[in-house]
C-alpha atoms as a PDB file:
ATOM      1  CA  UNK A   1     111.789 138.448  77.097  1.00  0.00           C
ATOM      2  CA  UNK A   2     112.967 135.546  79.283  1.00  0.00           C
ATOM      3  CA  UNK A   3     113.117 131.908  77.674  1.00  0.00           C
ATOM      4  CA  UNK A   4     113.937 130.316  81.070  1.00  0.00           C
ATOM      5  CA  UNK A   5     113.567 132.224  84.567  1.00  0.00           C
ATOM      6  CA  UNK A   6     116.109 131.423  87.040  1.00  0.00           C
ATOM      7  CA  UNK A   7     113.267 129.146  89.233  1.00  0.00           C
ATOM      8  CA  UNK A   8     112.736 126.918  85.942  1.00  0.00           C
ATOM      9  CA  UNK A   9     116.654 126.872  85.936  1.00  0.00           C
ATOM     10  CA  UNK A  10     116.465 126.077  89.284  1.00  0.00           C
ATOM     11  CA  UNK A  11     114.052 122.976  89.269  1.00  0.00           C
ATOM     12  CA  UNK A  12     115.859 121.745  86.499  1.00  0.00           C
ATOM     13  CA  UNK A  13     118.791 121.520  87.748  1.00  0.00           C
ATOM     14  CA  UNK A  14     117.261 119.859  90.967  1.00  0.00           C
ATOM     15  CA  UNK A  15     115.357 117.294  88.975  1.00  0.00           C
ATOM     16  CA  UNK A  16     118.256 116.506  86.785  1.00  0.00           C
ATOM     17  CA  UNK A  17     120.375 115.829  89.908  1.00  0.00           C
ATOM     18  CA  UNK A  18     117.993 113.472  92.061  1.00  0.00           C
ATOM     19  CA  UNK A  19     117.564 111.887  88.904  1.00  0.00           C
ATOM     20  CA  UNK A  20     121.048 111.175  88.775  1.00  0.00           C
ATOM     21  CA  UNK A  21     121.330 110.009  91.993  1.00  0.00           C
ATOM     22  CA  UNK A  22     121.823 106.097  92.771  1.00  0.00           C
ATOM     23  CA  UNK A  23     119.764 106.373  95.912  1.00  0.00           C
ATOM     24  CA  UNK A  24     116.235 106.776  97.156  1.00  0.00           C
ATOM     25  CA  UNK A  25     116.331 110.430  98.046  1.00  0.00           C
ATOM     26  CA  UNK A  26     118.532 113.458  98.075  1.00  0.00           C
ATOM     27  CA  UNK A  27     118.462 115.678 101.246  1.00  0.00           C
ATOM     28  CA  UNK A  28     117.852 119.479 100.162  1.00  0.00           C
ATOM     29  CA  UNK A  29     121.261 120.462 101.862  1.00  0.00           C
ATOM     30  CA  UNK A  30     123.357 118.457 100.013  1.00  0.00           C
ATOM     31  CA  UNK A  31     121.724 119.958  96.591  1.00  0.00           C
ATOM     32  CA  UNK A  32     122.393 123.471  98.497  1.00  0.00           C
ATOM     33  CA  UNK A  33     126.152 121.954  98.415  1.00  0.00           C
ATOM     34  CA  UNK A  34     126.064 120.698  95.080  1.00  0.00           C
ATOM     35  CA  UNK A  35     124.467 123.074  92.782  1.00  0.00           C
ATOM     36  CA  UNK A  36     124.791 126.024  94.500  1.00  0.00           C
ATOM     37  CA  UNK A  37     121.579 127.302  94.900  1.00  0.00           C
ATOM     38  CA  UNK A  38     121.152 129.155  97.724  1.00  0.00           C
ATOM     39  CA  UNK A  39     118.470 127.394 100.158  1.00  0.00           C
ATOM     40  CA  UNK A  40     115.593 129.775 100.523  1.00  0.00           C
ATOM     41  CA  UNK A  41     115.349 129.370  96.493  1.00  0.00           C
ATOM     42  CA  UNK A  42     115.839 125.770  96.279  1.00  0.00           C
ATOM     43  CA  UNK A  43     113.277 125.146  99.791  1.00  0.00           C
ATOM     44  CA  UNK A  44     110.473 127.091  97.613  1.00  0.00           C
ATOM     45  CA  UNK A  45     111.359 125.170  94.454  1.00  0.00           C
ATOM     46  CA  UNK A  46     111.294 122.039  96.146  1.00  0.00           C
ATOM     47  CA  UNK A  47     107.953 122.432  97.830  1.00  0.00           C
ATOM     48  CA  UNK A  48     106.365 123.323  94.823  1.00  0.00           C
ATOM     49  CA  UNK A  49     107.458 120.484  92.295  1.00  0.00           C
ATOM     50  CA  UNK A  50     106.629 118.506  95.390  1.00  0.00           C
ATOM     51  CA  UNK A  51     102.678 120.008  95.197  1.00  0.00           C
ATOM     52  CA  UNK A  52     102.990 119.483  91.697  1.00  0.00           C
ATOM     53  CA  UNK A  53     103.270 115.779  91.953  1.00  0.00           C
ATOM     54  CA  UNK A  54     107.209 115.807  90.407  1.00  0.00           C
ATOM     55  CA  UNK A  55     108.862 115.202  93.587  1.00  0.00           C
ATOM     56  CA  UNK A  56     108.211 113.125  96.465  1.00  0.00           C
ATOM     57  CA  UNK A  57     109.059 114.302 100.205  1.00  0.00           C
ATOM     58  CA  UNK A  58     110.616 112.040 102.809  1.00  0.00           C
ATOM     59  CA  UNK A  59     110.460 113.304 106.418  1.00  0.00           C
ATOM     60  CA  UNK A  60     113.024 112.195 108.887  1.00  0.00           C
ATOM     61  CA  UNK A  61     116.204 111.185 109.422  1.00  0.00           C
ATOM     62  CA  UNK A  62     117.427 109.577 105.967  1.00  0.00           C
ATOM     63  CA  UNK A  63     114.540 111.972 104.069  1.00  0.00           C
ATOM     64  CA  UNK A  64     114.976 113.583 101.184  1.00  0.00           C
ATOM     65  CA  UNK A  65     113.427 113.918  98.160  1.00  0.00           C
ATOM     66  CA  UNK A  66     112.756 111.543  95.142  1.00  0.00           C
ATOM     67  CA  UNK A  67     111.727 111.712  91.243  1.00  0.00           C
ATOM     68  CA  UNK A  68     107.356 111.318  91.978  1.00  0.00           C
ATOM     69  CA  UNK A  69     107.759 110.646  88.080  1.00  0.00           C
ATOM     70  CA  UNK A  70     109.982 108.638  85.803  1.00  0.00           C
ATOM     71  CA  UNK A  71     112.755 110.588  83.866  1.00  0.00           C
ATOM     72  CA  UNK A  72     111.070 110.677  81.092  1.00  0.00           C
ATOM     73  CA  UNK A  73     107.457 112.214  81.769  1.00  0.00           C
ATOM     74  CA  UNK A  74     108.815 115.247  83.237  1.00  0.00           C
ATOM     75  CA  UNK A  75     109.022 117.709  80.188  1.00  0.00           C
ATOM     76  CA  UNK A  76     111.059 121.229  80.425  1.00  0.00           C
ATOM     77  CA  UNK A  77     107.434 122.903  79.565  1.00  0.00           C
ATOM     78  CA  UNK A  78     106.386 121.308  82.666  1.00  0.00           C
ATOM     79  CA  UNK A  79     108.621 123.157  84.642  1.00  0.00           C
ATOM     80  CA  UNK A  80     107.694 126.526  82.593  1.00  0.00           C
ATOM     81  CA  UNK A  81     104.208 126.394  83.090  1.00  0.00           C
ATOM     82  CA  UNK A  82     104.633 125.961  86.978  1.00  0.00           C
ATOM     83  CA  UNK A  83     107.175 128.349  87.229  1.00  0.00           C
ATOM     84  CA  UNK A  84     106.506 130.730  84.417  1.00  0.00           C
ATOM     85  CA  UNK A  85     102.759 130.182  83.396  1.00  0.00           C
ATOM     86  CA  UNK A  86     103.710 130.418  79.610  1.00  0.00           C
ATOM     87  CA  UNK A  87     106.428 130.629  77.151  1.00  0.00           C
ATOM     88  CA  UNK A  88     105.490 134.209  74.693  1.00  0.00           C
ATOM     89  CA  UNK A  89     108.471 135.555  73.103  1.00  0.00           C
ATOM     90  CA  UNK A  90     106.061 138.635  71.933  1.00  0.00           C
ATOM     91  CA  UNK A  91     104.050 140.388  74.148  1.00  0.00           C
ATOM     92  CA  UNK A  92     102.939 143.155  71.991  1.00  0.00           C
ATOM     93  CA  UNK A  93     102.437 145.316  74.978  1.00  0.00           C
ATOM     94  CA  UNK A  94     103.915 148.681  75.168  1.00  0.00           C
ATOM     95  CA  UNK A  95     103.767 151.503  78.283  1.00  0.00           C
ATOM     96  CA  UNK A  96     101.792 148.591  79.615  1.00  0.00           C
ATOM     97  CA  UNK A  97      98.835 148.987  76.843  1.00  0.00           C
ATOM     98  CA  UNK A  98      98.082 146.431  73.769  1.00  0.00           C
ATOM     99  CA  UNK A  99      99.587 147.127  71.044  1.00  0.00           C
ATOM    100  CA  UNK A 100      96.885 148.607  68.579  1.00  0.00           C
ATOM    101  CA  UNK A 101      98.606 147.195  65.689  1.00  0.00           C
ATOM    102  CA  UNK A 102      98.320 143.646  66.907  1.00  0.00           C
ATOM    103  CA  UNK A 103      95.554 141.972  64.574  1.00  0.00           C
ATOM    104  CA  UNK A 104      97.932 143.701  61.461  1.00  0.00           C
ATOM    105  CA  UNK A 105     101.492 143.945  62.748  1.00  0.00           C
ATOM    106  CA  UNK A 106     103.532 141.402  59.893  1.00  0.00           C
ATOM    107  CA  UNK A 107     106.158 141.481  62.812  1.00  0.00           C
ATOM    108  CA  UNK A 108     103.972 139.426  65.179  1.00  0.00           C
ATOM    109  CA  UNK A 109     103.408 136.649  62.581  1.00  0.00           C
ATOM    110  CA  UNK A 110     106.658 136.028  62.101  1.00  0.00           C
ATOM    111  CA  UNK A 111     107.096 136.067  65.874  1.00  0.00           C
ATOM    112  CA  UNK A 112     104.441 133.911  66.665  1.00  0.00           C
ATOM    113  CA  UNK A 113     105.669 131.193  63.875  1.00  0.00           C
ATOM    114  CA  UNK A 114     109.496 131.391  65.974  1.00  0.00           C
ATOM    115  CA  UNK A 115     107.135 130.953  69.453  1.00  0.00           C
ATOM    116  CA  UNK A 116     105.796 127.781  67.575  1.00  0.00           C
ATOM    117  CA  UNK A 117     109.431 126.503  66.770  1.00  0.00           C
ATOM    118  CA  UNK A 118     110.578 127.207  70.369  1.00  0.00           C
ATOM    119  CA  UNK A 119     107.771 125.529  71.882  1.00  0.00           C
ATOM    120  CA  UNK A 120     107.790 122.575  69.967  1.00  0.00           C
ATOM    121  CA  UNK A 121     111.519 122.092  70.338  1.00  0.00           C
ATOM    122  CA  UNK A 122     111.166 122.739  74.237  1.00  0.00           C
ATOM    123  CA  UNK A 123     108.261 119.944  74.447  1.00  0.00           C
ATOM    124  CA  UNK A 124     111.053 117.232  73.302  1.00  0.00           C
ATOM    125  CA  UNK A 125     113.177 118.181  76.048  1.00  0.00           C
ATOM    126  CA  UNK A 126     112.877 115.763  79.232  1.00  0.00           C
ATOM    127  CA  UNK A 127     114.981 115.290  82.339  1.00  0.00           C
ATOM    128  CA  UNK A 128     116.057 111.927  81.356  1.00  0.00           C
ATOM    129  CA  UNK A 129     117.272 114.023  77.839  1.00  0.00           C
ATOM    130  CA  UNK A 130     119.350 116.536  79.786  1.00  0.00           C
ATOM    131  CA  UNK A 131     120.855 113.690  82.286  1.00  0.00           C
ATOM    132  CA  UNK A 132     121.722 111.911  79.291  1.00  0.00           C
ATOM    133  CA  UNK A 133     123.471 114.848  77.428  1.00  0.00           C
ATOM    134  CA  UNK A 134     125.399 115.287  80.552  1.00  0.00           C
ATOM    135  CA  UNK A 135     126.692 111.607  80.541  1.00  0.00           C
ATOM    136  CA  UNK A 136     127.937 111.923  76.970  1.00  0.00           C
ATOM    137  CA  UNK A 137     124.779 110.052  75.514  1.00  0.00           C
ATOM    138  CA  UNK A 138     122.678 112.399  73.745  1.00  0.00           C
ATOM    139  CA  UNK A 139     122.750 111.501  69.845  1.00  0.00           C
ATOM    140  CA  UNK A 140     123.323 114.950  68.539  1.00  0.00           C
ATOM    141  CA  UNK A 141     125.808 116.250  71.422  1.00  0.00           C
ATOM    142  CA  UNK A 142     128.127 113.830  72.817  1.00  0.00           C
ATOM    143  CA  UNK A 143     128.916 115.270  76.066  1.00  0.00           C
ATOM    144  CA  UNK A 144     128.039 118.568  75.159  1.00  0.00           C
ATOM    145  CA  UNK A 145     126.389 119.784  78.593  1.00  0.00           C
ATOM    146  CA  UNK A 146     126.255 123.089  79.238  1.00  0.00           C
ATOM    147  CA  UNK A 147     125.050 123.071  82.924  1.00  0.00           C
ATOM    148  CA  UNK A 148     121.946 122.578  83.182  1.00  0.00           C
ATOM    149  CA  UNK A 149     122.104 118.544  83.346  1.00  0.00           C
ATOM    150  CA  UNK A 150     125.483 118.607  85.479  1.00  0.00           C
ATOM    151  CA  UNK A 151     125.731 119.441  89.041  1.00  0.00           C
ATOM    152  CA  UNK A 152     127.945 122.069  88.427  1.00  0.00           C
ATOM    153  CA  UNK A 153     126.464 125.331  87.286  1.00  0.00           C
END
Protein backbone atom coordinates (compact mmCIF):
# COMPACT_ATOMS: atom_id res chain seq x y z
CA UNK A 1 0.00 0.00 0.00
CA UNK A 2 1.16 3.40 -1.29
CA UNK A 3 -0.66 6.67 0.08
CA UNK A 4 1.23 8.90 -2.40
CA UNK A 5 3.29 7.50 -5.53
CA UNK A 6 6.34 9.32 -6.31
CA UNK A 7 4.46 11.03 -9.71
CA UNK A 8 1.68 12.52 -7.24
CA UNK A 9 4.82 13.63 -5.17
CA UNK A 10 6.12 14.83 -8.13
CA UNK A 11 3.21 17.12 -9.45
CA UNK A 12 2.88 18.37 -6.17
CA UNK A 13 5.81 19.57 -5.69
CA UNK A 14 5.69 21.21 -9.26
CA UNK A 15 2.36 22.84 -8.62
CA UNK A 16 3.34 24.05 -5.25
CA UNK A 17 6.42 25.73 -6.80
CA UNK A 18 4.86 27.64 -9.93
CA UNK A 19 2.43 28.57 -7.50
CA UNK A 20 4.95 30.17 -5.57
CA UNK A 21 6.45 31.83 -8.18
CA UNK A 22 6.03 35.80 -8.65
CA UNK A 23 6.05 35.44 -12.40
CA UNK A 24 3.96 34.28 -15.31
CA UNK A 25 5.61 30.96 -15.95
CA UNK A 26 8.33 28.69 -14.75
CA UNK A 27 10.57 27.02 -17.44
CA UNK A 28 10.70 23.08 -16.77
CA UNK A 29 14.61 23.32 -16.40
CA UNK A 30 14.74 25.53 -13.77
CA UNK A 31 12.16 23.15 -11.69
CA UNK A 32 14.75 20.27 -12.89
CA UNK A 33 17.27 22.73 -10.87
CA UNK A 34 15.12 23.41 -8.11
CA UNK A 35 13.41 20.37 -6.95
CA UNK A 36 15.45 17.91 -8.18
CA UNK A 37 13.45 15.88 -10.19
CA UNK A 38 15.11 14.42 -12.78
CA UNK A 39 13.64 15.72 -16.29
CA UNK A 40 12.24 12.73 -18.07
CA UNK A 41 9.88 12.46 -14.78
CA UNK A 42 9.05 15.98 -14.41
CA UNK A 43 8.57 16.39 -18.76
CA UNK A 44 5.81 13.46 -18.35
CA UNK A 45 4.34 15.06 -15.23
CA UNK A 46 4.17 18.27 -16.76
CA UNK A 47 2.46 17.24 -19.95
CA UNK A 48 -0.07 15.52 -18.21
CA UNK A 49 -1.34 18.14 -15.54
CA UNK A 50 -1.06 20.25 -18.64
CA UNK A 51 -3.87 17.72 -20.53
CA UNK A 52 -5.55 17.79 -17.40
CA UNK A 53 -6.34 21.43 -17.54
CA UNK A 54 -3.94 22.25 -14.15
CA UNK A 55 -1.19 23.74 -16.00
CA UNK A 56 -0.90 25.96 -18.83
CA UNK A 57 2.04 25.62 -21.54
CA UNK A 58 3.91 28.58 -22.97
CA UNK A 59 6.00 27.87 -26.10
CA UNK A 60 8.98 29.98 -26.87
CA UNK A 61 11.50 31.88 -25.67
CA UNK A 62 10.24 33.24 -22.12
CA UNK A 63 7.69 29.90 -21.98
CA UNK A 64 7.08 28.06 -19.27
CA UNK A 65 4.41 26.87 -17.51
CA UNK A 66 1.61 28.51 -15.34
CA UNK A 67 -1.14 27.49 -12.56
CA UNK A 68 -4.41 26.79 -15.50
CA UNK A 69 -6.27 26.96 -11.98
CA UNK A 70 -6.25 29.14 -8.92
CA UNK A 71 -4.39 27.75 -5.77
CA UNK A 72 -7.12 26.80 -4.30
CA UNK A 73 -9.22 24.46 -6.75
CA UNK A 74 -6.45 22.16 -7.22
CA UNK A 75 -7.06 19.43 -4.48
CA UNK A 76 -4.22 16.67 -3.54
CA UNK A 77 -7.05 13.96 -4.68
CA UNK A 78 -6.82 15.65 -7.90
CA UNK A 79 -3.45 14.79 -8.37
CA UNK A 80 -4.20 11.03 -7.05
CA UNK A 81 -6.79 10.29 -9.31
CA UNK A 82 -4.62 11.38 -12.40
CA UNK A 83 -1.71 9.84 -11.23
CA UNK A 84 -2.93 6.98 -9.15
CA UNK A 85 -6.64 6.33 -10.26
CA UNK A 86 -7.71 5.81 -6.54
CA UNK A 87 -6.70 5.99 -3.02
CA UNK A 88 -7.60 1.97 -1.35
CA UNK A 89 -5.59 1.26 1.59
CA UNK A 90 -7.17 -2.49 1.38
CA UNK A 91 -7.13 -4.38 -1.53
CA UNK A 92 -8.26 -7.63 -0.23
CA UNK A 93 -6.49 -9.39 -2.99
CA UNK A 94 -4.16 -12.16 -2.31
CA UNK A 95 -1.84 -14.42 -4.98
CA UNK A 96 -3.65 -11.99 -7.21
CA UNK A 97 -7.31 -13.58 -6.40
CA UNK A 98 -10.26 -11.81 -4.24
CA UNK A 99 -10.21 -12.46 -1.11
CA UNK A 100 -13.18 -14.96 -0.41
CA UNK A 101 -13.69 -13.58 2.92
CA UNK A 102 -14.40 -10.10 1.67
CA UNK A 103 -18.33 -9.61 2.17
CA UNK A 104 -17.45 -11.06 6.10
CA UNK A 105 -13.86 -10.14 6.88
CA UNK A 106 -14.44 -7.59 10.33
CA UNK A 107 -10.83 -6.52 9.24
CA UNK A 108 -12.02 -4.81 6.03
CA UNK A 109 -14.65 -2.70 7.89
CA UNK A 110 -12.46 -1.30 10.00
CA UNK A 111 -10.19 -0.66 7.02
CA UNK A 112 -12.60 0.78 4.91
CA UNK A 113 -13.86 3.29 7.88
CA UNK A 114 -9.65 4.45 8.11
CA UNK A 115 -9.93 4.74 3.91
CA UNK A 116 -12.93 7.11 4.74
CA UNK A 117 -10.81 9.20 7.31
CA UNK A 118 -7.85 9.37 4.87
CA UNK A 119 -9.86 10.43 2.07
CA UNK A 120 -11.72 12.96 3.65
CA UNK A 121 -8.68 14.49 5.29
CA UNK A 122 -6.79 14.35 1.81
CA UNK A 123 -9.89 16.25 0.05
CA UNK A 124 -9.06 19.42 2.44
CA UNK A 125 -5.66 19.50 1.24
CA UNK A 126 -5.04 22.18 -1.67
CA UNK A 127 -1.92 23.66 -3.21
CA UNK A 128 -2.59 27.01 -1.88
CA UNK A 129 -2.74 24.83 1.79
CA UNK A 130 0.69 23.29 1.28
CA UNK A 131 2.29 26.77 -0.11
CA UNK A 132 0.93 28.26 2.86
CA UNK A 133 2.30 25.67 5.42
CA UNK A 134 5.57 26.23 3.79
CA UNK A 135 5.47 30.08 4.41
CA UNK A 136 4.76 29.60 8.11
CA UNK A 137 0.91 30.30 7.65
CA UNK A 138 -0.96 27.24 8.09
CA UNK A 139 -3.15 27.54 11.42
CA UNK A 140 -2.28 24.22 12.90
CA UNK A 141 1.58 24.09 11.78
CA UNK A 142 3.40 27.22 11.77
CA UNK A 143 6.13 26.55 9.45
CA UNK A 144 5.98 23.04 9.82
CA UNK A 145 6.76 21.94 6.06
CA UNK A 146 8.00 18.85 5.51
CA UNK A 147 8.89 19.09 1.74
CA UNK A 148 6.37 18.75 -0.13
CA UNK A 149 5.33 22.65 -0.26
CA UNK A 150 9.15 23.82 -0.29
CA UNK A 151 11.41 23.62 -3.17
CA UNK A 152 13.69 21.64 -1.44
CA UNK A 153 12.93 17.96 -1.18
Amino acid sequence: MKLITRNTDYAMRALCYIAKQKRSSVSASEMVAELKIPRPFLRKILQTLSGEGLLRSTKGQGGGFSLALQQEKILLTDLIRIFQNTIQLNECVFKKKICPNRSTCVLKKEIDSIERDVLKRLRRITIASLVNEGNGSHPSKKGKCHGHCSSRH
